[in-house]
N, C-alpha and C. Protein backbone atom coordinates (compact mmCIF):
# COMPACT_ATOMS: atom_id res chain seq x y z
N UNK A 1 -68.65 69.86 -1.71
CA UNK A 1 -67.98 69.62 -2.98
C UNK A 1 -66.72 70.46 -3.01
N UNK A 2 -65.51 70.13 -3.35
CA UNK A 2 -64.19 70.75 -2.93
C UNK A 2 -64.03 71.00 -4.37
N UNK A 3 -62.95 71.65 -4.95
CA UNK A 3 -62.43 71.99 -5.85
C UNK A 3 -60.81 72.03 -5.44
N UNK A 4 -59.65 71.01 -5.96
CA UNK A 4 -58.00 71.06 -5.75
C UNK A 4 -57.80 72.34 -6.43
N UNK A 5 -57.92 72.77 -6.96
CA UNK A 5 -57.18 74.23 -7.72
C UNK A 5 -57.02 75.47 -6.70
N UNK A 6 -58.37 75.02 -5.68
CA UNK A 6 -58.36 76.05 -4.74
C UNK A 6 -58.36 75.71 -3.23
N UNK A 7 -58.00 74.15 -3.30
CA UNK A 7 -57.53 73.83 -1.63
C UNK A 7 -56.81 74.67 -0.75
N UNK A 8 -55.70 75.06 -1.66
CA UNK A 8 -54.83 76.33 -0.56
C UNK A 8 -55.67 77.45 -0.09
N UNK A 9 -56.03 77.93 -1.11
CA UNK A 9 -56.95 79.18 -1.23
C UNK A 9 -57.71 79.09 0.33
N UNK A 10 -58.34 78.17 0.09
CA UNK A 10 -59.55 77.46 1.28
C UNK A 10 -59.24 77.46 2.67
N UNK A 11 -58.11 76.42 2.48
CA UNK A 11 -57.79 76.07 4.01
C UNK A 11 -57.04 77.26 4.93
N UNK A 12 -55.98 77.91 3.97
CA UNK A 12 -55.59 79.54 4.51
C UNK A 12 -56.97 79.86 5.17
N UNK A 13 -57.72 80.18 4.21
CA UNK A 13 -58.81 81.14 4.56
C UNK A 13 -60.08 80.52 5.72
N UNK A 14 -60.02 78.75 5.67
CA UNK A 14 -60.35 78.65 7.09
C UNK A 14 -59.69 79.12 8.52
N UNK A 15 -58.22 78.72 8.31
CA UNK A 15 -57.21 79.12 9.01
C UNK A 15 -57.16 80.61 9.83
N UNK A 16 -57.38 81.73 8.48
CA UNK A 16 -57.57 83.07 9.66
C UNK A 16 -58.74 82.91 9.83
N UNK A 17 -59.66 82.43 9.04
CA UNK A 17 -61.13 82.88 10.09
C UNK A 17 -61.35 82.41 11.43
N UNK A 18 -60.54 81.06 11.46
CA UNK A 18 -61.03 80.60 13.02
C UNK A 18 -59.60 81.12 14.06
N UNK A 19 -58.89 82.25 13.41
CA UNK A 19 -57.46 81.59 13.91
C UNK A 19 -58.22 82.64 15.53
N UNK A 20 -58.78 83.23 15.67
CA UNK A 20 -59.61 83.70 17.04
C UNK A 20 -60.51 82.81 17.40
N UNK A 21 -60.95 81.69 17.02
CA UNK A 21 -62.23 81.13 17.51
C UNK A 21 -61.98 79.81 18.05
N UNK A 22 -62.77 79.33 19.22
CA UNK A 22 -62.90 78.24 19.53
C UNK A 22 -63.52 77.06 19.56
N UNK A 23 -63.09 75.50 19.74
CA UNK A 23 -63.69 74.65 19.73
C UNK A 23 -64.32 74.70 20.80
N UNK A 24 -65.78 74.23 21.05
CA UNK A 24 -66.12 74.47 22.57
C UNK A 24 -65.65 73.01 23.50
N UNK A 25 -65.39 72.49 23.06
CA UNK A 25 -64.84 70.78 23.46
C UNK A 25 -63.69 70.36 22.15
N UNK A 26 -63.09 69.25 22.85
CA UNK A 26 -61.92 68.39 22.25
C UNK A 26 -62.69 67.32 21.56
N UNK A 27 -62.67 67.61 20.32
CA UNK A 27 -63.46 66.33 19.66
C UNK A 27 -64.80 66.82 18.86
N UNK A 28 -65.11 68.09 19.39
CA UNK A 28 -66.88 68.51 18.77
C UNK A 28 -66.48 68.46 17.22
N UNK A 29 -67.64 68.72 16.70
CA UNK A 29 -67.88 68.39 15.39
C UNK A 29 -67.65 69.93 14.53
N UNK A 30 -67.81 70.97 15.32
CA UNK A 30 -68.14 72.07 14.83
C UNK A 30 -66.65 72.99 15.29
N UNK A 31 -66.85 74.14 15.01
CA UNK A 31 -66.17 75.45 15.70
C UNK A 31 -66.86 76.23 15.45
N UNK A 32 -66.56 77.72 16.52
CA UNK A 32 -67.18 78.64 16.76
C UNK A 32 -66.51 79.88 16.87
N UNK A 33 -66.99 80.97 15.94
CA UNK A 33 -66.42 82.40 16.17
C UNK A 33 -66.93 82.80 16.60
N UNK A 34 -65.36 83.76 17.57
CA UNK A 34 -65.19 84.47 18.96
C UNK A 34 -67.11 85.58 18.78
N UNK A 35 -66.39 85.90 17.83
CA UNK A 35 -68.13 87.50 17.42
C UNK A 35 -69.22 86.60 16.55
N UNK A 36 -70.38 86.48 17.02
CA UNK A 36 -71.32 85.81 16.14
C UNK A 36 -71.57 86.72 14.95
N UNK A 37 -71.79 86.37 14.28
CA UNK A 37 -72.39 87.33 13.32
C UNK A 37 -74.27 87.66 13.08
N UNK A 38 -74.68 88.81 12.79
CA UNK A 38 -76.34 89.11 13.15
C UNK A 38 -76.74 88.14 12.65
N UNK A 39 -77.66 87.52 13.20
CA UNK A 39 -78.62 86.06 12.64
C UNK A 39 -80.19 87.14 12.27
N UNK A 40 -80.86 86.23 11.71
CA UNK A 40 -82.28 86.52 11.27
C UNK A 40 -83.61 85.78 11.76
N UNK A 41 -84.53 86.34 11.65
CA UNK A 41 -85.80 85.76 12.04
C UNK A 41 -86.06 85.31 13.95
N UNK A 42 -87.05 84.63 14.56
CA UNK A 42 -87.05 85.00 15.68
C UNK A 42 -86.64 83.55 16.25
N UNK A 43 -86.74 82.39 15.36
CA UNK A 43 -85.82 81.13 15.74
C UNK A 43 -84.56 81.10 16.05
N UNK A 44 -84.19 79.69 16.62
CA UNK A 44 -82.48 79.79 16.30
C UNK A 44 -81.96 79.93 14.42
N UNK A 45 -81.62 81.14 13.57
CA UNK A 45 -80.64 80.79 12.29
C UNK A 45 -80.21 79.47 12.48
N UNK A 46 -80.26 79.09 11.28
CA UNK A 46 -80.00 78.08 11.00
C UNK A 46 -79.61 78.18 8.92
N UNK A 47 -78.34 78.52 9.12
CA UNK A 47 -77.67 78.85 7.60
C UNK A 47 -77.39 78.05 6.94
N UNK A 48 -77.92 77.18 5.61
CA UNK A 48 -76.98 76.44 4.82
C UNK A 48 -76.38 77.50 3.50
N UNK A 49 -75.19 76.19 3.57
CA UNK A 49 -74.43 77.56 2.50
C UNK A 49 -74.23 76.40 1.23
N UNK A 50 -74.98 76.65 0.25
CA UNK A 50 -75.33 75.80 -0.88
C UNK A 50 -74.82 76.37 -2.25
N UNK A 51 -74.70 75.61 -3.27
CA UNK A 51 -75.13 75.63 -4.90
C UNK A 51 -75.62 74.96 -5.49
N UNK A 52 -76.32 75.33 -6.26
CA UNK A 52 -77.01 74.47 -7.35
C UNK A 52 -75.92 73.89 -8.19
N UNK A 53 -75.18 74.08 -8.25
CA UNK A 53 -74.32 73.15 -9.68
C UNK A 53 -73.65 71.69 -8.76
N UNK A 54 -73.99 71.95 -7.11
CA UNK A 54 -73.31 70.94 -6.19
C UNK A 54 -74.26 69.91 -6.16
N UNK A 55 -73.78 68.85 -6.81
CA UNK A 55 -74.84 67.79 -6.88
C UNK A 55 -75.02 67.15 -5.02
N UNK A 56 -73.63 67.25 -4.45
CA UNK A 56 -74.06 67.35 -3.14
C UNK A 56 -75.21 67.74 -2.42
N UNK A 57 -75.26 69.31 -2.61
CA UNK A 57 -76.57 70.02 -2.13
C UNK A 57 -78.11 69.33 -2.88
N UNK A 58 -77.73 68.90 -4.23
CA UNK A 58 -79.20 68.43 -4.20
C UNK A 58 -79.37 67.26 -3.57
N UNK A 59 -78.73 66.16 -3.56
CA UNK A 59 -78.85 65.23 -2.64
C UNK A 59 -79.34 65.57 -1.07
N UNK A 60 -78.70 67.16 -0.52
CA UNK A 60 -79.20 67.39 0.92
C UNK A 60 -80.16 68.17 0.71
N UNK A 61 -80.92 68.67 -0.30
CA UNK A 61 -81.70 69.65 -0.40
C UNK A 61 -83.26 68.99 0.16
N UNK A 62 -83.22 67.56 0.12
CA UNK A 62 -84.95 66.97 0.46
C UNK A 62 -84.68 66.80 1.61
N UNK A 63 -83.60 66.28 2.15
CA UNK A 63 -83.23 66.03 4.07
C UNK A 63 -83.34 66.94 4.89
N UNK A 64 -82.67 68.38 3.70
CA UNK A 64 -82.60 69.35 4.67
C UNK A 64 -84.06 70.27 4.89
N UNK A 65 -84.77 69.78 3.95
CA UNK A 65 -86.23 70.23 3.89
C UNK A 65 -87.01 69.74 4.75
N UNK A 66 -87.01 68.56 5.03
CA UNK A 66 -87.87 67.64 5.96
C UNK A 66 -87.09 68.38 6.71
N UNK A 67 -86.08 67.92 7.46
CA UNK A 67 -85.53 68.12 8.92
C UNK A 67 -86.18 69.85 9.28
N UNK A 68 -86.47 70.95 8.36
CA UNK A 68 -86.28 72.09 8.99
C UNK A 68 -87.80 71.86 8.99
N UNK A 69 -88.40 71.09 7.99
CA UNK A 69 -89.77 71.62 8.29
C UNK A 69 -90.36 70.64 9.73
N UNK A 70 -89.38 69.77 10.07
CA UNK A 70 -89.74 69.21 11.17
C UNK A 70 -90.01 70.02 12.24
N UNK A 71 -88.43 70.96 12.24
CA UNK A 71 -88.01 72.06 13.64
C UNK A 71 -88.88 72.76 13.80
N UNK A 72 -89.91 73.12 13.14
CA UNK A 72 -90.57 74.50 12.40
C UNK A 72 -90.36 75.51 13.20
N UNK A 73 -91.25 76.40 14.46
CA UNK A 73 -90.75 77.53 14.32
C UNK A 73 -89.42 77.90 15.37
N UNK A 74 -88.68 76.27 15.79
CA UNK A 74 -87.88 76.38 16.56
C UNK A 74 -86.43 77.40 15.53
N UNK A 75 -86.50 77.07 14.66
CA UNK A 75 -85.23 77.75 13.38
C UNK A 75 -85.95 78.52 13.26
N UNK A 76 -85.00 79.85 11.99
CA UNK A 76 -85.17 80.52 11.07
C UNK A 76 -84.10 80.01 9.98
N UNK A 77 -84.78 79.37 9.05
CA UNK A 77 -83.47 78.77 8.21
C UNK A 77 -83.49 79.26 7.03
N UNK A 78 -81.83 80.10 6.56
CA UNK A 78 -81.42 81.17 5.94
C UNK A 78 -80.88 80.31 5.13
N UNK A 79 -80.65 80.30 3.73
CA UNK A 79 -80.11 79.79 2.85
C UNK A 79 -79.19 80.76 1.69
N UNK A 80 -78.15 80.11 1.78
CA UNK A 80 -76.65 81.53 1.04
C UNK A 80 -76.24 80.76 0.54
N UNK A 81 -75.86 81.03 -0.97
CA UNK A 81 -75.55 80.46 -1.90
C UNK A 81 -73.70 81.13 -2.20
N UNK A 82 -73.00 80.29 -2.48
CA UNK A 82 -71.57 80.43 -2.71
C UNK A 82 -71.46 80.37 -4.13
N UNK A 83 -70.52 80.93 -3.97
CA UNK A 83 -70.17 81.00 -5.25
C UNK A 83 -68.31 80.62 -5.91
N UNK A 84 -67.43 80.42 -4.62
CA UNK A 84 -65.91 80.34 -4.66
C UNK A 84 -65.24 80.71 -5.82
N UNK A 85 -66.09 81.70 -6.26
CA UNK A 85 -64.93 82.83 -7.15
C UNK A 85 -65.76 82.35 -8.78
N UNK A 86 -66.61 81.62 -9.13
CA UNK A 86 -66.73 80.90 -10.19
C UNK A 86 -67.90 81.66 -10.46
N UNK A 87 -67.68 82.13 -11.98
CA UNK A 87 -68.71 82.54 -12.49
C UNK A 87 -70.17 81.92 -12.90
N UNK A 88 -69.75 80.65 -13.11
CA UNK A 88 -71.05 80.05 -13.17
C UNK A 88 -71.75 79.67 -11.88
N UNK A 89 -71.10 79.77 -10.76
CA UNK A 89 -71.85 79.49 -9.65
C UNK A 89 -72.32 80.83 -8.93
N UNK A 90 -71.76 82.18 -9.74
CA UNK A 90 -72.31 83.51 -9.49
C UNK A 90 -73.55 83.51 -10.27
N UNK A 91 -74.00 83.14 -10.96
CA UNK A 91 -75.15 82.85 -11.77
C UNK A 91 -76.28 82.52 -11.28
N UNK A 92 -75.46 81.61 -10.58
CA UNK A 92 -76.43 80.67 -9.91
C UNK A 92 -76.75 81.25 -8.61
N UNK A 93 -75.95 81.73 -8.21
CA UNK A 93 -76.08 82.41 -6.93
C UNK A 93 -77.34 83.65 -7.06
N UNK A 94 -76.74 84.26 -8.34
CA UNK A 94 -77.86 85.67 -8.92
C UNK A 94 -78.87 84.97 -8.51
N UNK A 95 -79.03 83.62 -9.57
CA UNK A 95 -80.74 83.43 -9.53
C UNK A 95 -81.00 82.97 -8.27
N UNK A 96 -80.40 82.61 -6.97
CA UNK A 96 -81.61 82.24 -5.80
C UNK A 96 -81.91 83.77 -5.31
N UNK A 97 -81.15 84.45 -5.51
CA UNK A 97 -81.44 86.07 -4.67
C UNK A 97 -82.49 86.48 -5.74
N UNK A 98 -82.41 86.18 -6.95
CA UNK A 98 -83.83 86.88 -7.80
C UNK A 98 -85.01 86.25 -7.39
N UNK A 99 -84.91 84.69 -7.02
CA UNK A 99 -86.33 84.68 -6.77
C UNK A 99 -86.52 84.74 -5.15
N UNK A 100 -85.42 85.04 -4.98
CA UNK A 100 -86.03 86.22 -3.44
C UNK A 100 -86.65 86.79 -3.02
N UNK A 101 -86.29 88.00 -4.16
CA UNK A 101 -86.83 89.30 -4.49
C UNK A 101 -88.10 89.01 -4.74
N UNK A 102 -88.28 87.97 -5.87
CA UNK A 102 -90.00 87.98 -6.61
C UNK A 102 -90.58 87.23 -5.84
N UNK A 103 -90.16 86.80 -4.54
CA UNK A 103 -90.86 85.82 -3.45
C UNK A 103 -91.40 84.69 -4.16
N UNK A 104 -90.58 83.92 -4.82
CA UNK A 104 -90.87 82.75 -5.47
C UNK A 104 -89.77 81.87 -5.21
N UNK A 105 -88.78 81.41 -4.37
CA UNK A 105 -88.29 80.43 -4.10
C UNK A 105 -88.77 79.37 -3.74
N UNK A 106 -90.03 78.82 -3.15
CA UNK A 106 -90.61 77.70 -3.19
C UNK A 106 -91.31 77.22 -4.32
N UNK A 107 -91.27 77.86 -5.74
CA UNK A 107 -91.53 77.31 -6.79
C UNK A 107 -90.07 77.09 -7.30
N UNK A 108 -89.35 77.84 -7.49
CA UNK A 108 -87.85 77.71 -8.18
C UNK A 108 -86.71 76.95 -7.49
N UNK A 109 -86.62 76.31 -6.52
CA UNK A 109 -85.55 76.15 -5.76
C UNK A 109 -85.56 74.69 -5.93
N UNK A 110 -86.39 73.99 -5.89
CA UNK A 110 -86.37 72.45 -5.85
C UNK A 110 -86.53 71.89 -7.98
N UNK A 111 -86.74 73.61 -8.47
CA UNK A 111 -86.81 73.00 -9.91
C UNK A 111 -85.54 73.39 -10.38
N UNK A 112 -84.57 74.12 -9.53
CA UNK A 112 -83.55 74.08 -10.09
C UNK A 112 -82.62 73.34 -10.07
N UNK A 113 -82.10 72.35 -9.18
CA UNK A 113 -81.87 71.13 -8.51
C UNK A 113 -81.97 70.14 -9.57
N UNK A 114 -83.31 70.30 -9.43
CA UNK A 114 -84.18 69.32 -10.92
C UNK A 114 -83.80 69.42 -12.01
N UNK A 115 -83.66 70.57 -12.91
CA UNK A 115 -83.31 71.21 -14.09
C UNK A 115 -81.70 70.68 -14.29
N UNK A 116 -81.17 71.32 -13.28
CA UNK A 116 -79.46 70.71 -13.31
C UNK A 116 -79.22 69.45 -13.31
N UNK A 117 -80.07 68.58 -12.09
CA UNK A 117 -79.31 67.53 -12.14
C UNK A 117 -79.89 66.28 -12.56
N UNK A 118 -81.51 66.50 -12.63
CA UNK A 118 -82.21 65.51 -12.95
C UNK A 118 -82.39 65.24 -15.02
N UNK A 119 -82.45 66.52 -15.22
CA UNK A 119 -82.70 67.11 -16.42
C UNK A 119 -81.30 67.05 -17.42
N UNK A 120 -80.52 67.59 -16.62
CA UNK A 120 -79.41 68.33 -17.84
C UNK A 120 -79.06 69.04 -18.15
N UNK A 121 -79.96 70.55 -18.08
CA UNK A 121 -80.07 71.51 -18.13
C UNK A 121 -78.87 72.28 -17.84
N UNK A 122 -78.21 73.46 -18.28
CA UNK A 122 -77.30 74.33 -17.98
C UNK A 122 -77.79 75.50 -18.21
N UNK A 123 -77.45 76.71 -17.31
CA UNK A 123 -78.04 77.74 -17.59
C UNK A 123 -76.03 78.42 -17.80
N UNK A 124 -76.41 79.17 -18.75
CA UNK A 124 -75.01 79.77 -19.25
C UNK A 124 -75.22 81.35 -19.27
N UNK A 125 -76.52 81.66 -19.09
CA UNK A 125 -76.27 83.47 -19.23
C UNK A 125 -77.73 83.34 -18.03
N UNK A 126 -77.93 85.06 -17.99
CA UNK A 126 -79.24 85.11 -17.07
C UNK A 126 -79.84 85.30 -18.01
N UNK A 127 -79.76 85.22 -19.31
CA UNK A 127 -81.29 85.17 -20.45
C UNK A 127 -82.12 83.72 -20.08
N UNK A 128 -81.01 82.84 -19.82
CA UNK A 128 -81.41 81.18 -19.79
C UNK A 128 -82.35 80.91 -18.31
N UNK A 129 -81.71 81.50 -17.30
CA UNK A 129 -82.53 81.59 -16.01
C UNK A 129 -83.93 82.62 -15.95
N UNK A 130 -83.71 83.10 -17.28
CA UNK A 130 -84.82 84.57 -16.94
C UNK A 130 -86.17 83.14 -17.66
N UNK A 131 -85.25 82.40 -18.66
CA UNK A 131 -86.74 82.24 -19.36
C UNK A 131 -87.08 80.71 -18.79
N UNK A 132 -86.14 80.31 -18.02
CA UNK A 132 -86.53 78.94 -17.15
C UNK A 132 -87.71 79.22 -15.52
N UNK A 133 -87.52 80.91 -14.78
CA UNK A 133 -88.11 80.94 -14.25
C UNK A 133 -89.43 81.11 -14.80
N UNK A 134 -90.04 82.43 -16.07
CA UNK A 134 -90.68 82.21 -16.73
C UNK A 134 -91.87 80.70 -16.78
N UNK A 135 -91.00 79.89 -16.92
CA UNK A 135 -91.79 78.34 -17.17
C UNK A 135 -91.99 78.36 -15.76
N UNK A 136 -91.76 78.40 -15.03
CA UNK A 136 -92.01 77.63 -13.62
C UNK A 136 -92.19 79.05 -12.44
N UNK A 137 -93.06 80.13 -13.09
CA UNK A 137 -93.78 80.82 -11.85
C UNK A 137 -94.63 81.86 -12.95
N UNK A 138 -95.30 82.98 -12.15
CA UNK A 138 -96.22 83.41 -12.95
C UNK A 138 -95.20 84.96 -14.38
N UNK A 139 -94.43 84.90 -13.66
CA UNK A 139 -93.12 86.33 -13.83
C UNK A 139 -92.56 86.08 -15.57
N UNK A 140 -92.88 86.75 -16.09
CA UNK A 140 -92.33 87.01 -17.65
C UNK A 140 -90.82 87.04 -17.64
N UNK A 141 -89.90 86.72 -18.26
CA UNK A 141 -88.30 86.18 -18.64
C UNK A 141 -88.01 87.98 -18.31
N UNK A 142 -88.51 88.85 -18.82
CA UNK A 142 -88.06 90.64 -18.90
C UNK A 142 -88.06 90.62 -17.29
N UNK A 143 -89.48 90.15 -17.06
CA UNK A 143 -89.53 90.70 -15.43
C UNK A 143 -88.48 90.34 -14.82
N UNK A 144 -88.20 88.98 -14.63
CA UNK A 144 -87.03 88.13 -13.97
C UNK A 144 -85.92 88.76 -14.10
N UNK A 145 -85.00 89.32 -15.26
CA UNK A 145 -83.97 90.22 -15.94
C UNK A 145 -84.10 90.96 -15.07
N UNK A 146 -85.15 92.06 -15.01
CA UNK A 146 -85.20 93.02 -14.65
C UNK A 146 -84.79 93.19 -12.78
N UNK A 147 -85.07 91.81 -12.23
CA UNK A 147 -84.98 91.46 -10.86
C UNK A 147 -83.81 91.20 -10.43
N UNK A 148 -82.90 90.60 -11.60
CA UNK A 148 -81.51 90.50 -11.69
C UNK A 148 -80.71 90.89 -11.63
N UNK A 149 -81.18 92.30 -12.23
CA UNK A 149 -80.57 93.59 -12.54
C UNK A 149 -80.87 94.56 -10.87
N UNK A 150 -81.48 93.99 -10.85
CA UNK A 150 -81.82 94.61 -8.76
C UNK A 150 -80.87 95.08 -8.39
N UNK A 151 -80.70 96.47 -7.50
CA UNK A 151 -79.77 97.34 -6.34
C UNK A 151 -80.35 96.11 -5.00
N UNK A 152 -81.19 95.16 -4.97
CA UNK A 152 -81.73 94.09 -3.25
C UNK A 152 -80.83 93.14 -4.24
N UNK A 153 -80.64 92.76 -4.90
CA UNK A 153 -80.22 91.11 -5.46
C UNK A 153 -78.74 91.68 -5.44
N UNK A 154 -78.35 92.38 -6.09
CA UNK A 154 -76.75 92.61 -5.98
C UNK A 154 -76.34 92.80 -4.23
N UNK A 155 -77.44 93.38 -3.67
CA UNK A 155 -77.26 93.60 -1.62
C UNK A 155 -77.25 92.11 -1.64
N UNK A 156 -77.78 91.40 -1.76
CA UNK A 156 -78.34 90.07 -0.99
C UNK A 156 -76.53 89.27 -1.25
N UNK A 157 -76.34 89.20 -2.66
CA UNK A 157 -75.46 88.63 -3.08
C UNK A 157 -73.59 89.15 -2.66
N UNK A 158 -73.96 90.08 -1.98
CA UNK A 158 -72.67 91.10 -1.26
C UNK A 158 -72.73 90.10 0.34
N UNK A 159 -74.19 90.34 0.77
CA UNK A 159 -74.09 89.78 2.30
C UNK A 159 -74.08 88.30 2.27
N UNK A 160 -74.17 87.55 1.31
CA UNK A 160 -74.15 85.92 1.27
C UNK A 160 -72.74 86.30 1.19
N UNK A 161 -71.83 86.65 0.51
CA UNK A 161 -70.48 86.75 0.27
C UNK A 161 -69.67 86.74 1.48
N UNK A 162 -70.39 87.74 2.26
CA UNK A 162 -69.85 88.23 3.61
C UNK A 162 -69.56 87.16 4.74
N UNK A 163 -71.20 86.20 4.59
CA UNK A 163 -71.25 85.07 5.41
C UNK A 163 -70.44 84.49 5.26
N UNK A 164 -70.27 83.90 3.45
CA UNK A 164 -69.30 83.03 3.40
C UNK A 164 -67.89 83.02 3.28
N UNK A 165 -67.42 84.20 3.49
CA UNK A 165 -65.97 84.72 3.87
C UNK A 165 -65.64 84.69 5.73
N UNK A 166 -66.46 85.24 6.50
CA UNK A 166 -67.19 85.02 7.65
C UNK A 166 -66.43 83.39 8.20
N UNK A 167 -67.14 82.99 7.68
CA UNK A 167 -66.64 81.00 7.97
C UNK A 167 -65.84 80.36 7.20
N UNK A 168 -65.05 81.18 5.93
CA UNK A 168 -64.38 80.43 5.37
C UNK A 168 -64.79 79.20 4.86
N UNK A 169 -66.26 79.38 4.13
CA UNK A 169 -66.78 77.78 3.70
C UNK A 169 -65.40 76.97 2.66
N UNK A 170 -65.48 75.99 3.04
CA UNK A 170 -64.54 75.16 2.87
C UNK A 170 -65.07 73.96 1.80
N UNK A 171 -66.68 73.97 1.76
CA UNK A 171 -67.31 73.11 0.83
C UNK A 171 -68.51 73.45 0.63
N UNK A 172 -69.43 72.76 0.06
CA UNK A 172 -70.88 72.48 -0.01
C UNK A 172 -71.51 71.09 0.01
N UNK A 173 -72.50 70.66 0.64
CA UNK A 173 -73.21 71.47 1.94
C UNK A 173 -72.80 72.12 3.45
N UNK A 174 -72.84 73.20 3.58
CA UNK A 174 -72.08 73.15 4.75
C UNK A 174 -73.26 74.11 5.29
N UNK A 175 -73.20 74.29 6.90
CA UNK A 175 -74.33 74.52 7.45
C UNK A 175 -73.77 74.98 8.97
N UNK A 176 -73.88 76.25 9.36
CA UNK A 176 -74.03 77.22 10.46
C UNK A 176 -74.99 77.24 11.28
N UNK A 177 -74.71 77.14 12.66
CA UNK A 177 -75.79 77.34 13.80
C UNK A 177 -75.67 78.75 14.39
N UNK A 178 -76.91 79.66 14.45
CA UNK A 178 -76.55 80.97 15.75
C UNK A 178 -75.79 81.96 15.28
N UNK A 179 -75.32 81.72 13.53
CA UNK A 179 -74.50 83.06 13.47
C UNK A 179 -73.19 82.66 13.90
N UNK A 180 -72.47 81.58 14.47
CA UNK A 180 -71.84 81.06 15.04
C UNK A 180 -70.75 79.72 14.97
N UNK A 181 -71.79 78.95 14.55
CA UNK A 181 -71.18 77.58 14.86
C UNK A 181 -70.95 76.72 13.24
N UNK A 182 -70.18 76.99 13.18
CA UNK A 182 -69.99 76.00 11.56
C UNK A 182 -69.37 74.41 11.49
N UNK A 183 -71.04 74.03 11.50
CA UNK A 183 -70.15 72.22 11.86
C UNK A 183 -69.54 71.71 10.53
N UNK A 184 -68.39 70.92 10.90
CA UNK A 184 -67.49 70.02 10.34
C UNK A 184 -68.44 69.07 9.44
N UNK A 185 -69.20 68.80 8.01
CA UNK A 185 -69.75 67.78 7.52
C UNK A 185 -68.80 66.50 8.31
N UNK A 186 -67.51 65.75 7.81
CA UNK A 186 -67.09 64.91 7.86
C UNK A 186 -66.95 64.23 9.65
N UNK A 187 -66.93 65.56 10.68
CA UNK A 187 -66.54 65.17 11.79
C UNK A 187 -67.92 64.53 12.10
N UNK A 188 -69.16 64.93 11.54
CA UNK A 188 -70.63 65.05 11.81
C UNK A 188 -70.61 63.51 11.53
N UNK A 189 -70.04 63.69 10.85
CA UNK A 189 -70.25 61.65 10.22
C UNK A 189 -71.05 62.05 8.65
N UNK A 190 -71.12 62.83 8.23
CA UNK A 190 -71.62 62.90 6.80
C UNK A 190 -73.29 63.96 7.13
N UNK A 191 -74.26 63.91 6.19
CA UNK A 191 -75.38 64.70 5.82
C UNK A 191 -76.05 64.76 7.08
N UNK A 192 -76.52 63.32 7.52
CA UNK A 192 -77.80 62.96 8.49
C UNK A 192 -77.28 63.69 9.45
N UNK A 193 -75.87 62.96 10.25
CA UNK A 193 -74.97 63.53 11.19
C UNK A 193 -74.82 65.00 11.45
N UNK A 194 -75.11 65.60 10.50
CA UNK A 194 -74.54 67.28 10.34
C UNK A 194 -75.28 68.23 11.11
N UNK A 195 -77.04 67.33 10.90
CA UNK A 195 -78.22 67.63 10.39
C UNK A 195 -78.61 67.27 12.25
N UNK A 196 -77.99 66.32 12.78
CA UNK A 196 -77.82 65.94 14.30
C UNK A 196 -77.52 66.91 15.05
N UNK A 197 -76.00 67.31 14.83
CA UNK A 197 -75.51 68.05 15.52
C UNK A 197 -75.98 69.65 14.74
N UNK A 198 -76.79 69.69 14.31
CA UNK A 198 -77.69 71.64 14.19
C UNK A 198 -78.73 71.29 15.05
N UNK A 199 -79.25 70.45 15.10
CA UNK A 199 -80.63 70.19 16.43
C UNK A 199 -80.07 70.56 17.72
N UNK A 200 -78.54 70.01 17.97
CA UNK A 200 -78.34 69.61 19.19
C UNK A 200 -77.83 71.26 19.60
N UNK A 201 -77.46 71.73 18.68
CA UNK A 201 -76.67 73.24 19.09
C UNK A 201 -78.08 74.03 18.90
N UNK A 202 -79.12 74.14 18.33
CA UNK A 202 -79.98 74.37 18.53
C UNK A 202 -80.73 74.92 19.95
N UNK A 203 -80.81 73.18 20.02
CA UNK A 203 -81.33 72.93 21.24
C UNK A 203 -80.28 74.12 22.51
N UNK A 204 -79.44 74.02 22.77
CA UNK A 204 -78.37 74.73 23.46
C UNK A 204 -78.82 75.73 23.26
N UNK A 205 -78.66 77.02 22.11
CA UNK A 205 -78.74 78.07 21.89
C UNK A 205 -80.42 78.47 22.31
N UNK A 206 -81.31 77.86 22.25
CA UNK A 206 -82.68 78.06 22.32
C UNK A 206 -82.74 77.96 24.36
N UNK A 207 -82.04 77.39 24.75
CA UNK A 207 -81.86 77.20 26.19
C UNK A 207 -80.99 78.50 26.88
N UNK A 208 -80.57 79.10 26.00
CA UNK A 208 -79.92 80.22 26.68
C UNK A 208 -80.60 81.14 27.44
């Protein structure tokens, strides 16, 4: 999902991030920086860089669920939420790192999606997210606040930042292989395509 107000902003800032890095072929779908950055877990990483207010991402949020739970323990798939300077998508960003923290993202993550886009729903302060997680896990609206208010949720939300300065995300959904490889949605051929070529670099990186 692009935003014109901040195309310049963007494409500069793809511009130095890759201005060291290479395509590994004429034509690939992806590019790759020169220094990977630390990946997680003992799979190939496998990063999407999402928001909830991106009706995009909910559309890839069930594809991208199947497909990883297909890979299973071939990935470790890390999910970083952007935010491109917008306060309401810092919000939003807060709340996936809170239910991080309270190890409840597989109750909250597919109801927030839901809430936004199926529903209607807007969350405008973290009182509104404190008392929506509330409904949908066992954690009292104070507790949630209180998780929000986290020295790990403000860390978490510094190093998603990092990533996504890192690659210069340019949109949402967009999706990293290895710490490394940030494929092109459009060159991919769109969602499915994207979702192709992370198997295939996968596959590569797991062969090393």
């Amino acid at each position: 999902m692009r935003f014109p107000g901040q195309a310049v902003v963007m494409v500069l800032g793809l511009l130095l991030a890759f201005s060291g890095s290479t395509a590994l072929a004429q034509g690939q779908p992806y590019r790759s920086l020169d220094t990977p950055l630390p990946t997680q877990g003992s799979g190939v990483e496998v990063r999407e860089f999402f928001s909830y207010a991106c009706p995009h991402c909910a559309d890839f949020e069930p594809r991208m669920s199947d497909w990883a739970a297909g890979m299973g323990d071939r990935i470790t798939l890390v999910k970083t939420p952007v935010t491109f300077g917008r306060d309401s998508w810092e919000l939003l960003a807060r709340a996936f790192h809170t239910a991080e923290a309270l190890a409840v993202v597989d109750q909250t993550h597919g109801a927030m999606y839901e809430a936004i886009h199926d529903q209607g729903r807007s969350f405008e302060d973290r009182e509104a997210i404190a008392e929506f997680y509330a409904e949908v896990t066992d954690f009292t609206a104070e507790e949630v606040l209180d998780a929000m208010r986290s020295f790990s949720v403000e860390t978490a939300l510094n190093r998603s930042q990092r990533a996504v300065d890192a690659f210069a995300i340019p949109g949402t959904p967009s999706v990293a292989v290895a710490g490394q490889h940030l494929i092109d949605i459009r060159a991919a051929g769109g969602q499915a395509g994207m979702l192709e070529v992370a198997e295939s670099l996968v596959a590569e990186e797991a062969a090393r």
